[in-house]
C-alpha atoms as a PDB file:
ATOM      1  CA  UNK A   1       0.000   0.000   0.000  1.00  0.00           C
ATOM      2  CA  UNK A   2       1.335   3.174  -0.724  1.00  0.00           C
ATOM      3  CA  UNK A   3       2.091   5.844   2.136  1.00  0.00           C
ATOM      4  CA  UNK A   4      -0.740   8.198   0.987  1.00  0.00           C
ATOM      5  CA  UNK A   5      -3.175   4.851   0.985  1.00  0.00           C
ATOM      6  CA  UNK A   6      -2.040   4.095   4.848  1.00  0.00           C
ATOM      7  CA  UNK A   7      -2.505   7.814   5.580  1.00  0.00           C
ATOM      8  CA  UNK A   8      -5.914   7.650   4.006  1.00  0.00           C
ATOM      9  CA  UNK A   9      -6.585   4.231   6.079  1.00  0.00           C
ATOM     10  CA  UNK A  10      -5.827   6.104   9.463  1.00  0.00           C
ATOM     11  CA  UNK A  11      -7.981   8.536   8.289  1.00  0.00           C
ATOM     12  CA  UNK A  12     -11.373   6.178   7.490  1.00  0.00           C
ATOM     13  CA  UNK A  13     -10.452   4.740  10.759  1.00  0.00           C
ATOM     14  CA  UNK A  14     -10.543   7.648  12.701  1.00  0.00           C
ATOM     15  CA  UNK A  15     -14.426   8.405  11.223  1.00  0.00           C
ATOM     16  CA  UNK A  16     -15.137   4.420  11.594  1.00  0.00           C
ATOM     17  CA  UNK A  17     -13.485   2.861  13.603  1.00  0.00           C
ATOM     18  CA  UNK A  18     -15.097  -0.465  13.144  1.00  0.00           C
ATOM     19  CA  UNK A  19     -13.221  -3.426  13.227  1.00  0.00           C
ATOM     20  CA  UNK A  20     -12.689  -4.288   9.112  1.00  0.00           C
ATOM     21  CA  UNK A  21     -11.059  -0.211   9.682  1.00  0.00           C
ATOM     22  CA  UNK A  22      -9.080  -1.326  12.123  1.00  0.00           C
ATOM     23  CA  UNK A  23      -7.634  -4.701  10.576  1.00  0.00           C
ATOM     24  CA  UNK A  24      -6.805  -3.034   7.261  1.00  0.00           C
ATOM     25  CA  UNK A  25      -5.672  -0.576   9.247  1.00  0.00           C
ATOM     26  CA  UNK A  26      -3.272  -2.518  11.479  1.00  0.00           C
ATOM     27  CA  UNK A  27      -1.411  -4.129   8.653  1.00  0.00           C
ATOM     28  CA  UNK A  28       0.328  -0.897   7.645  1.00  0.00           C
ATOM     29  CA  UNK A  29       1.453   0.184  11.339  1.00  0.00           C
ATOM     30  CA  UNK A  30       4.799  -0.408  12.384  1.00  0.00           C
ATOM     31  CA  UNK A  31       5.042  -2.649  15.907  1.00  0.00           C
ATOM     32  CA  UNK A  32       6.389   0.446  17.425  1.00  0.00           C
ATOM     33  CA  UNK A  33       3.864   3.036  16.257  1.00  0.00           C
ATOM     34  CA  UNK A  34       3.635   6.001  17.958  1.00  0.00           C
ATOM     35  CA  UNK A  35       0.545   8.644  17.883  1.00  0.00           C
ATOM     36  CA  UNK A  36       0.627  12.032  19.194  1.00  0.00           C
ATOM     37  CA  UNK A  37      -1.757  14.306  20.101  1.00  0.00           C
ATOM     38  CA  UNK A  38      -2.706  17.455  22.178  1.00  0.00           C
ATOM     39  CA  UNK A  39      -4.630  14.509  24.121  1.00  0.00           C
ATOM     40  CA  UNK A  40      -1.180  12.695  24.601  1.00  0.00           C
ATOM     41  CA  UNK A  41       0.903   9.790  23.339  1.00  0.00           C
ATOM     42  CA  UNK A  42      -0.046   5.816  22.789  1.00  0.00           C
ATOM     43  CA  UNK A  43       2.631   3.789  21.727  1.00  0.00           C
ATOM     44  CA  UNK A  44       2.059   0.363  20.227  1.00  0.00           C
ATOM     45  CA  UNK A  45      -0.056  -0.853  17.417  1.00  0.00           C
ATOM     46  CA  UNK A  46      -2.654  -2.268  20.002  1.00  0.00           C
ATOM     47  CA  UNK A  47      -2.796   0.656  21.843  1.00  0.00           C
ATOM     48  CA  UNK A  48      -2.872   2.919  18.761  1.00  0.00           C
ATOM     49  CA  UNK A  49      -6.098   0.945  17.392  1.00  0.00           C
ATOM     50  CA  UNK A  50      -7.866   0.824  20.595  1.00  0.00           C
ATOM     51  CA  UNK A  51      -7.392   4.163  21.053  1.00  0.00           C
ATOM     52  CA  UNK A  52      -9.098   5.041  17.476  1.00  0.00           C
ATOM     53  CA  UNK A  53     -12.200   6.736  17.706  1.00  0.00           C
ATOM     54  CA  UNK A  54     -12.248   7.691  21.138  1.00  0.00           C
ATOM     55  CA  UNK A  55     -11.695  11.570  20.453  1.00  0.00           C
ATOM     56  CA  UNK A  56     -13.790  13.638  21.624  1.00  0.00           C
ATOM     57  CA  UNK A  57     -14.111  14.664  17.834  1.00  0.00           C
ATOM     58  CA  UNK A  58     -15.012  11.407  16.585  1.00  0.00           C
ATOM     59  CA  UNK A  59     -18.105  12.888  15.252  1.00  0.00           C
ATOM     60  CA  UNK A  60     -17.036  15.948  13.999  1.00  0.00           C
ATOM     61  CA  UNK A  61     -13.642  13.909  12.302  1.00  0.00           C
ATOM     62  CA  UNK A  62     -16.778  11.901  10.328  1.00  0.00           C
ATOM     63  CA  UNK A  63     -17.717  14.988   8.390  1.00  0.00           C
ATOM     64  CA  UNK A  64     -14.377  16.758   8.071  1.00  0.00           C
ATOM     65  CA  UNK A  65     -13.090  17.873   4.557  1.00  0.00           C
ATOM     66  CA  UNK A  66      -9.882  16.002   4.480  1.00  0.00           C
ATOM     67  CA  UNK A  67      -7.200  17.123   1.891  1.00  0.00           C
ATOM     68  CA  UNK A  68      -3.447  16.509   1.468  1.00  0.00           C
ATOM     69  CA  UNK A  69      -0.816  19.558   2.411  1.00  0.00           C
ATOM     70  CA  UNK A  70       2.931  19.409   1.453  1.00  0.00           C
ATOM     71  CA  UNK A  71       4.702  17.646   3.834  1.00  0.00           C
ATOM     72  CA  UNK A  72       8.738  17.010   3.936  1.00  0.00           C
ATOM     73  CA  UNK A  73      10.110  14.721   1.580  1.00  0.00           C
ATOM     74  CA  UNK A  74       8.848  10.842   2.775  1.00  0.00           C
ATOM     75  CA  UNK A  75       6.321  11.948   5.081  1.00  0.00           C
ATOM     76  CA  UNK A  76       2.452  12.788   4.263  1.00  0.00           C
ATOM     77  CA  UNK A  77       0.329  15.272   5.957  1.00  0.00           C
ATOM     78  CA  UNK A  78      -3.397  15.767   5.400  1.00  0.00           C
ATOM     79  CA  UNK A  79      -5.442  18.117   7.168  1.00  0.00           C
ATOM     80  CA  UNK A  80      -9.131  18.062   8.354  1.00  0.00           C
ATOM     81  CA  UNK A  81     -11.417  21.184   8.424  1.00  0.00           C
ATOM     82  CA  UNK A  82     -14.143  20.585  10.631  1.00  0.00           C
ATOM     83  CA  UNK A  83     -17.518  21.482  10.614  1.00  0.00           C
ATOM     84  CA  UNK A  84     -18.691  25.406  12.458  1.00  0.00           C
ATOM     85  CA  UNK A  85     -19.965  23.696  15.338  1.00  0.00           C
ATOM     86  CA  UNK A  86     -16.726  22.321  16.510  1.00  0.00           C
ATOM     87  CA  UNK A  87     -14.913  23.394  19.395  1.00  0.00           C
ATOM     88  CA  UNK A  88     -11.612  23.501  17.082  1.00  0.00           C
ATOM     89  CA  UNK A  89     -11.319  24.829  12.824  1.00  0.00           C
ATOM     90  CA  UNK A  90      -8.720  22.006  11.914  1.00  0.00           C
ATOM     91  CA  UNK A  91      -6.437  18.926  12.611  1.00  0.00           C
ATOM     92  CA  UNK A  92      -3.215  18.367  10.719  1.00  0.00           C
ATOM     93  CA  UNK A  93      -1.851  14.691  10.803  1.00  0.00           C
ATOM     94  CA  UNK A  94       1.457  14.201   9.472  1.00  0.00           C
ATOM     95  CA  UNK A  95       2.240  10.664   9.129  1.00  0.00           C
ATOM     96  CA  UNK A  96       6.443   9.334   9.030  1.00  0.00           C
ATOM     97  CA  UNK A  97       6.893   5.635   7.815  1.00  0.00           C
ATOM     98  CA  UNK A  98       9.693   3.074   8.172  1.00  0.00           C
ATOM     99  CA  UNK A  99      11.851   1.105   5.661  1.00  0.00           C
ATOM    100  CA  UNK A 100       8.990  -1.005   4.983  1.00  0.00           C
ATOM    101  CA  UNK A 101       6.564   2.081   4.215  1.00  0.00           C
ATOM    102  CA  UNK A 102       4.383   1.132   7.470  1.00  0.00           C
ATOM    103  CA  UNK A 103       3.258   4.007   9.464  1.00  0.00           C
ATOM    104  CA  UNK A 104       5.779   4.525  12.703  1.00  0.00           C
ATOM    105  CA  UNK A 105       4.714   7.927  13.962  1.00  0.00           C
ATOM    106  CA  UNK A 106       1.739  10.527  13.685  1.00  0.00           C
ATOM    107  CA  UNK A 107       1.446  13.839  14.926  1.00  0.00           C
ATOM    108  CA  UNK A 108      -1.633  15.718  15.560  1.00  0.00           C
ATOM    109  CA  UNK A 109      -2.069  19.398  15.652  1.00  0.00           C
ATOM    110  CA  UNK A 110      -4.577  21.645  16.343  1.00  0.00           C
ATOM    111  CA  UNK A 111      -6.015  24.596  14.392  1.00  0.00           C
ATOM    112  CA  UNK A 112      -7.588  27.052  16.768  1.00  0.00           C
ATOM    113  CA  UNK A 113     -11.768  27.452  15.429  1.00  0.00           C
ATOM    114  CA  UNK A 114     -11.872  31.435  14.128  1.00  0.00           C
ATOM    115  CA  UNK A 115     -13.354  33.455  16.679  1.00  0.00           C
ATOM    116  CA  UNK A 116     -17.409  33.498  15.270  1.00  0.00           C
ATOM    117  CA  UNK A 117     -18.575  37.469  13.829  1.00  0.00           C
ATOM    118  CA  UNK A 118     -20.495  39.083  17.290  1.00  0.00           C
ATOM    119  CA  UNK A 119     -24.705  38.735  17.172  1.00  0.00           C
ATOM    120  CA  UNK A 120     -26.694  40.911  19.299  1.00  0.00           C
ATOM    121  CA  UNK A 121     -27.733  39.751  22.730  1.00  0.00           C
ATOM    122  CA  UNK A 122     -30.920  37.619  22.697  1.00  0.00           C
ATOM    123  CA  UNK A 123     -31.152  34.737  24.883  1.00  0.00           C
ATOM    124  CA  UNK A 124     -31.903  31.705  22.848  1.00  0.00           C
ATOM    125  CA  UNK A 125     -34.592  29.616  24.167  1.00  0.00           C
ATOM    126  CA  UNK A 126     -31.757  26.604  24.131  1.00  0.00           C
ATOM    127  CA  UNK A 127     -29.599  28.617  26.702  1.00  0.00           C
ATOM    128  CA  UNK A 128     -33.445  29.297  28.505  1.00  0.00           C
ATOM    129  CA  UNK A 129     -33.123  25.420  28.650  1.00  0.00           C
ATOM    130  CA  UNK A 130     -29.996  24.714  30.055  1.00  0.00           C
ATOM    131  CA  UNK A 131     -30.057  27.618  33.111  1.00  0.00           C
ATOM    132  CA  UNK A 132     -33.396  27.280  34.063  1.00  0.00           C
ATOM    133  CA  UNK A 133     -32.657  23.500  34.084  1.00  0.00           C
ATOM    134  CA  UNK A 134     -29.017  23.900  35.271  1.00  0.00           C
ATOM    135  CA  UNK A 135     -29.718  23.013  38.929  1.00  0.00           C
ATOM    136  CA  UNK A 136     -31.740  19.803  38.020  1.00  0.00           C
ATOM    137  CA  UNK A 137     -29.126  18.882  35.574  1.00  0.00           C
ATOM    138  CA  UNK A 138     -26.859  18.360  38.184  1.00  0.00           C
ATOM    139  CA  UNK A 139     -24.939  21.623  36.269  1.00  0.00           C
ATOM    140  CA  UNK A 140     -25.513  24.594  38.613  1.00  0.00           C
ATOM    141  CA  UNK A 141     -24.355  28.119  37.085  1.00  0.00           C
ATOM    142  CA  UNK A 142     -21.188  30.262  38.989  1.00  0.00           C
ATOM    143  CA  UNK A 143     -21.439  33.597  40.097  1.00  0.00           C
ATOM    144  CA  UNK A 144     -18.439  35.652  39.658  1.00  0.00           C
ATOM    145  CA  UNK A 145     -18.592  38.789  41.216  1.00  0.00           C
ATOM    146  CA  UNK A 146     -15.644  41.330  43.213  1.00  0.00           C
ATOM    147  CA  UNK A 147     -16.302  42.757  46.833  1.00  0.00           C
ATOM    148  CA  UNK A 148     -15.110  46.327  48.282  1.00  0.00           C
ATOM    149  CA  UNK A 149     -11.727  44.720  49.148  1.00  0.00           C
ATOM    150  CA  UNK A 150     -11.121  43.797  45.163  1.00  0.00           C
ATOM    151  CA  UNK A 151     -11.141  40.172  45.935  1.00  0.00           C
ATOM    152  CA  UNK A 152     -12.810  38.071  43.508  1.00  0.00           C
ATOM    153  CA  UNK A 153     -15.787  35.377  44.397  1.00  0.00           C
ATOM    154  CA  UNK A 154     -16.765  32.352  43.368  1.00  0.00           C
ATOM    155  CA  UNK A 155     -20.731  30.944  44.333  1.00  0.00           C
ATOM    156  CA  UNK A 156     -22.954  28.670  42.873  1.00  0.00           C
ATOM    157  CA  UNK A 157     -26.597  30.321  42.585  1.00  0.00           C
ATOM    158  CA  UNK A 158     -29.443  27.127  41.835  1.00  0.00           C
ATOM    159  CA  UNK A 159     -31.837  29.650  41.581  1.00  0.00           C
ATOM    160  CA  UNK A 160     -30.259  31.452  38.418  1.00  0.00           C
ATOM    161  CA  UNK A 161     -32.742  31.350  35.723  1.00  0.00           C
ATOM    162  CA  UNK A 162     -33.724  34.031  32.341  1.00  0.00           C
ATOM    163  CA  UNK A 163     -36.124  36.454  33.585  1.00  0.00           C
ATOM    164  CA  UNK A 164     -36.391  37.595  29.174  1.00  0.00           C
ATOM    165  CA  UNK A 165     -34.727  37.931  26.235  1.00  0.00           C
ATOM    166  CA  UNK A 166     -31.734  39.623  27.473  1.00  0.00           C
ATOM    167  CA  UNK A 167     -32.078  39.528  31.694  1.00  0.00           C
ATOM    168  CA  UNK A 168     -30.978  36.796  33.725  1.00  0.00           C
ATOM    169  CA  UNK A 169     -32.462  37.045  37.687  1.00  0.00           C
ATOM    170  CA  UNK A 170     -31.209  35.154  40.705  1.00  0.00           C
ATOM    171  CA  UNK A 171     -33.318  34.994  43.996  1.00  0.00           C
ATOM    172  CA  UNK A 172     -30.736  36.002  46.552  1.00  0.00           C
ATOM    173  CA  UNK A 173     -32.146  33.955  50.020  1.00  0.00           C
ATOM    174  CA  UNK A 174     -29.948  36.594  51.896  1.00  0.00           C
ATOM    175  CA  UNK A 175     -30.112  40.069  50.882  1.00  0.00           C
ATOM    176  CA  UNK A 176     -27.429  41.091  53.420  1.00  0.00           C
ATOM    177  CA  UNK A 177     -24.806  38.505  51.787  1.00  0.00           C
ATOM    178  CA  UNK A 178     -21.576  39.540  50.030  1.00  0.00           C
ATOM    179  CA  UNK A 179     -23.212  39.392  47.170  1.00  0.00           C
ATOM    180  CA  UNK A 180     -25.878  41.925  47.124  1.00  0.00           C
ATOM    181  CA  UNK A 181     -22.973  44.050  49.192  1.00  0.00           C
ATOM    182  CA  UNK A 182     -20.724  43.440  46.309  1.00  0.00           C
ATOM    183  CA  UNK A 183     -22.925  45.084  43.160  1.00  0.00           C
ATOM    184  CA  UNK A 184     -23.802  48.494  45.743  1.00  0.00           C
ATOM    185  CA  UNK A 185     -19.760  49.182  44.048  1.00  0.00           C
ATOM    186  CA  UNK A 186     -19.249  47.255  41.649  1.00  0.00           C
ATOM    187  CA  UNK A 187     -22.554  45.976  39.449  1.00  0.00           C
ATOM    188  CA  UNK A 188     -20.322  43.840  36.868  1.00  0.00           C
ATOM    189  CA  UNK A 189     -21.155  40.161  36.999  1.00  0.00           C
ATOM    190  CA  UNK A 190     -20.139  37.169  35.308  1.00  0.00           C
ATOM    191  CA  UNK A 191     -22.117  33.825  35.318  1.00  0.00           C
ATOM    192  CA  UNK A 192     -20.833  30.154  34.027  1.00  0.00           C
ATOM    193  CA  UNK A 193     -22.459  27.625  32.828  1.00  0.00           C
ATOM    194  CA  UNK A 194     -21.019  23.963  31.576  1.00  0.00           C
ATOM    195  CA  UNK A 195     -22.737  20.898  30.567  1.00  0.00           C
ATOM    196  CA  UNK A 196     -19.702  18.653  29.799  1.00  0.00           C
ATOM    197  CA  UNK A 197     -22.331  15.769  28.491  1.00  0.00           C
ATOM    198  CA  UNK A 198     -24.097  17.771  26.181  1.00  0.00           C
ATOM    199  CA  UNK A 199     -20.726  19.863  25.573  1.00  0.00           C
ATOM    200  CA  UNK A 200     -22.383  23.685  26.407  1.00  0.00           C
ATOM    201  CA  UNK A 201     -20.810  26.364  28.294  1.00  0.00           C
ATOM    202  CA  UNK A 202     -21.759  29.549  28.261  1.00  0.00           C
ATOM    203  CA  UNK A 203     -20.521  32.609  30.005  1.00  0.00           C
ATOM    204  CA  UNK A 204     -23.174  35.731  30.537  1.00  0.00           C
ATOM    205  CA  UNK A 205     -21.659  38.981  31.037  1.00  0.00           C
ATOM    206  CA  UNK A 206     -23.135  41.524  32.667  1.00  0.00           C
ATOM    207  CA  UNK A 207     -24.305  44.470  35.327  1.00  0.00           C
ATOM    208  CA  UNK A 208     -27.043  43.753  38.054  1.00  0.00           C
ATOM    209  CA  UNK A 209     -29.320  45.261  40.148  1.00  0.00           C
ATOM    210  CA  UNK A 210     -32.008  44.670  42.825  1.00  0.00           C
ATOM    211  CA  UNK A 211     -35.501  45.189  41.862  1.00  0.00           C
ATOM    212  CA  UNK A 212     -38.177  46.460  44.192  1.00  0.00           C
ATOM    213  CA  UNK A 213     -40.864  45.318  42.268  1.00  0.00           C
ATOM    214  CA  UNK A 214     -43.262  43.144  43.924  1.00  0.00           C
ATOM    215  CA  UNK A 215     -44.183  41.727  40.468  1.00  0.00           C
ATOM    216  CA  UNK A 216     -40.645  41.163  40.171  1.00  0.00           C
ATOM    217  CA  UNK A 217     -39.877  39.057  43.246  1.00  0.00           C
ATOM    218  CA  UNK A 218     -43.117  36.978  42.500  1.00  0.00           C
ATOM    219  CA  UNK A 219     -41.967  35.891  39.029  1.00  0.00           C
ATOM    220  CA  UNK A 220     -38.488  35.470  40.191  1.00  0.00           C
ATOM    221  CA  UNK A 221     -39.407  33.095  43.352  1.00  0.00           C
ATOM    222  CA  UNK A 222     -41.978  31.471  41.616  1.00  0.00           C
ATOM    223  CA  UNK A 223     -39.398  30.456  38.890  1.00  0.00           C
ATOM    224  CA  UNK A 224     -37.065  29.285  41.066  1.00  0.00           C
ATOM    225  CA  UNK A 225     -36.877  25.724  41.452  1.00  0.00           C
ATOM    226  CA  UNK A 226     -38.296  24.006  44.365  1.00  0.00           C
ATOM    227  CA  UNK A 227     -34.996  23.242  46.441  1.00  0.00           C
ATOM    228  CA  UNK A 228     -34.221  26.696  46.426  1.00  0.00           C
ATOM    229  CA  UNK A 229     -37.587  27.874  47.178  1.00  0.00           C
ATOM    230  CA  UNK A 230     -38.029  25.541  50.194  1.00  0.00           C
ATOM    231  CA  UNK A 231     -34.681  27.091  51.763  1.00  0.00           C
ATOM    232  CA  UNK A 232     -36.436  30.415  51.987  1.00  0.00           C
ATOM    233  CA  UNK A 233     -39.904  29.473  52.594  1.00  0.00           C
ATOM    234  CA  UNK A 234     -40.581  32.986  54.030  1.00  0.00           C
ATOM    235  CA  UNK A 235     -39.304  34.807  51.423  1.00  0.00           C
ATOM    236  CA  UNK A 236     -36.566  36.695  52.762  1.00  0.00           C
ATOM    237  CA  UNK A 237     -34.686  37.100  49.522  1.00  0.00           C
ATOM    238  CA  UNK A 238     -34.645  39.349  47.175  1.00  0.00           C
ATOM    239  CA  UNK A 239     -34.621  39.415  43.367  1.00  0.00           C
ATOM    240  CA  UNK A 240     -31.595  40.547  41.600  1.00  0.00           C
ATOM    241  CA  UNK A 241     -31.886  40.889  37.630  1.00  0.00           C
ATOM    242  CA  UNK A 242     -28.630  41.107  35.818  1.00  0.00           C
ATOM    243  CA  UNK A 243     -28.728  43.377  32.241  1.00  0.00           C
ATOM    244  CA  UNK A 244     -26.622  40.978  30.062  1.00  0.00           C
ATOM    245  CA  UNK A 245     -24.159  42.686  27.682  1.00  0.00           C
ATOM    246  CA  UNK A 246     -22.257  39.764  26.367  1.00  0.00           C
ATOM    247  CA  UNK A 247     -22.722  36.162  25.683  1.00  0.00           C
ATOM    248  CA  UNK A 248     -20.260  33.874  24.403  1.00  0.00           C
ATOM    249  CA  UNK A 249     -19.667  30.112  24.833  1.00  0.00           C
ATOM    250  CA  UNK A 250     -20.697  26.978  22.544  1.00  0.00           C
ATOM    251  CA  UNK A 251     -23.453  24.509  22.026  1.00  0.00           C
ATOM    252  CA  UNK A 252     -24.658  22.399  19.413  1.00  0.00           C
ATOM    253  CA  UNK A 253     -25.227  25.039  16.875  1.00  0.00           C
ATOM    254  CA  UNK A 254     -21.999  26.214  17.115  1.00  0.00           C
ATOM    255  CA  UNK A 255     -19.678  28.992  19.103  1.00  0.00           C
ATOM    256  CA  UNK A 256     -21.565  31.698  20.650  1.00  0.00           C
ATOM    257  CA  UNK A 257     -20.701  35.409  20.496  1.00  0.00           C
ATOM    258  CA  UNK A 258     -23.216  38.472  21.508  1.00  0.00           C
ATOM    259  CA  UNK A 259     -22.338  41.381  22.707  1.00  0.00           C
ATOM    260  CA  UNK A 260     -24.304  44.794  23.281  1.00  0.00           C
ATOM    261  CA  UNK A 261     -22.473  46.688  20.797  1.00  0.00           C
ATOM    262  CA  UNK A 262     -23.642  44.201  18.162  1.00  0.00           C
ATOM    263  CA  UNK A 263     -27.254  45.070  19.752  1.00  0.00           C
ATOM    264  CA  UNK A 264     -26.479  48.803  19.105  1.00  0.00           C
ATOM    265  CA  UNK A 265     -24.947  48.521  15.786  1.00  0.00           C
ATOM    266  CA  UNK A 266     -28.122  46.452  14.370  1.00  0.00           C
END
């Protein structure tokens, strides 16, 4: 086979890695193959084939445009650009062979995805999804926020949910918290959320304030989910709506980027 046709067999393999793939593709590895990747090294044509198809980007590697690129004389490179709605914009495997034109060594790099053109800020209904269901999910969304001193803080907030289109709202249980303390200076917030199974993560940007309307706190309790509720059965709390100004993140339709001054240039 020639050293383009075991490049091209590594290649099938990685976007089936059934095991017809993998026996056509073990005949043209060396004993001593060696694969490397941003993921690490295997070494060893068992190793190397079991480890086939376990990428994270298995599915995105299956509809990649795959295309040769010059390579150094004896070696063979080919490159993958993968679909918009990966988390990366390209692989490049360059393949070395031994005497025997088997495949001893590949290297993987990694092409960085192009940073996506900015949208205005409108809160999808899938991001309504995943925060008003974060706490269920087992996926809670982070508070970021600073205090007086400049330190930065860290909190998980269950009751984070999208109050509309481009408000989040969080039903603080203790309105004389650091939190609440912390926005009387310095309003900025920033909110994370990551769903590693369904691979979303989002980050909301934005400034926050404490409403005093009793229509306000209704909606915002009421919306809360239950666990949260039932630790402030009283309703002690207060309901803090942050203005969002920038969203960015990724989820199956692709990266995410909104920011306000898209919102004002449209």
């Amino acid at each position: 086979m020639e050293r383009i046709e075991a490049a091209r067999s590594w290649v099938a393999t990685l976007s089936d890695p059934s095991a017809e793939r993998k026996a056509a593709l073990g005949n043209v590895l060396a004993d001593e193959v060696v694969a490397v990747s941003p993921l690490g090294t295997t070494k060893g044509r068992s190793e190397v084939l079991a480890s086939l198809g376990q990428s994270p980007l298995a599915d995105y590697l299956a509809r990649a445009s795959w295309a040769e690129q010059p390579a150094d004389d004896g070696h063979v490179a080919l490159k993958a650009t993968l679909p918009v709605s990966a988390p990366v914009g390209a692989l490049t495997l360059r393949f070395s062979f031994d005497d025997a034109d088997r495949i001893i060594r590949v290297e993987t790099t990694v092409t960085s995805a192009a940073p996506p053109d900015p949208t205005p800020v409108r809160i999808t209904e899938t991001m309504r999804n995943a925060i008003n269901g974060a706490l269920a999910n087992g996926t809670p969304v982070v508070v970021a926020y600073v205090d007086h001193d400049g330190q930065p803080h860290l909190s998980f907030r269950g009751s984070t949910q999208v109050f509309d289109d481009h408000r989040l709202a969080v039903w603080v249980r203790n309105p004389a918290g650091g939190l609440i303390a912390a926005i009387e200076e310095n309003p900025r917030l920033a909110f994370l959320y990551r769903d590693p199974a369904s691979r979303t993560s989002y980050q909301f940007h934005g400034r926050a304030s404490v409403s005093k309307d009793p229509k306000v706190a209704d909606q915002v309790y009421a919306n809360s989910p239950e666990a949260e509720r039932n630790l402030d059965p009283q309703r002690r709390g207060a309901p803090l709506l942050i203005d969002v100004e920038r969203i960015e993140g990724r989820d199956a339709s692709g990266p995410v980027l909104m920011t306000r001054a898209a919102s004002s240039a449209g």
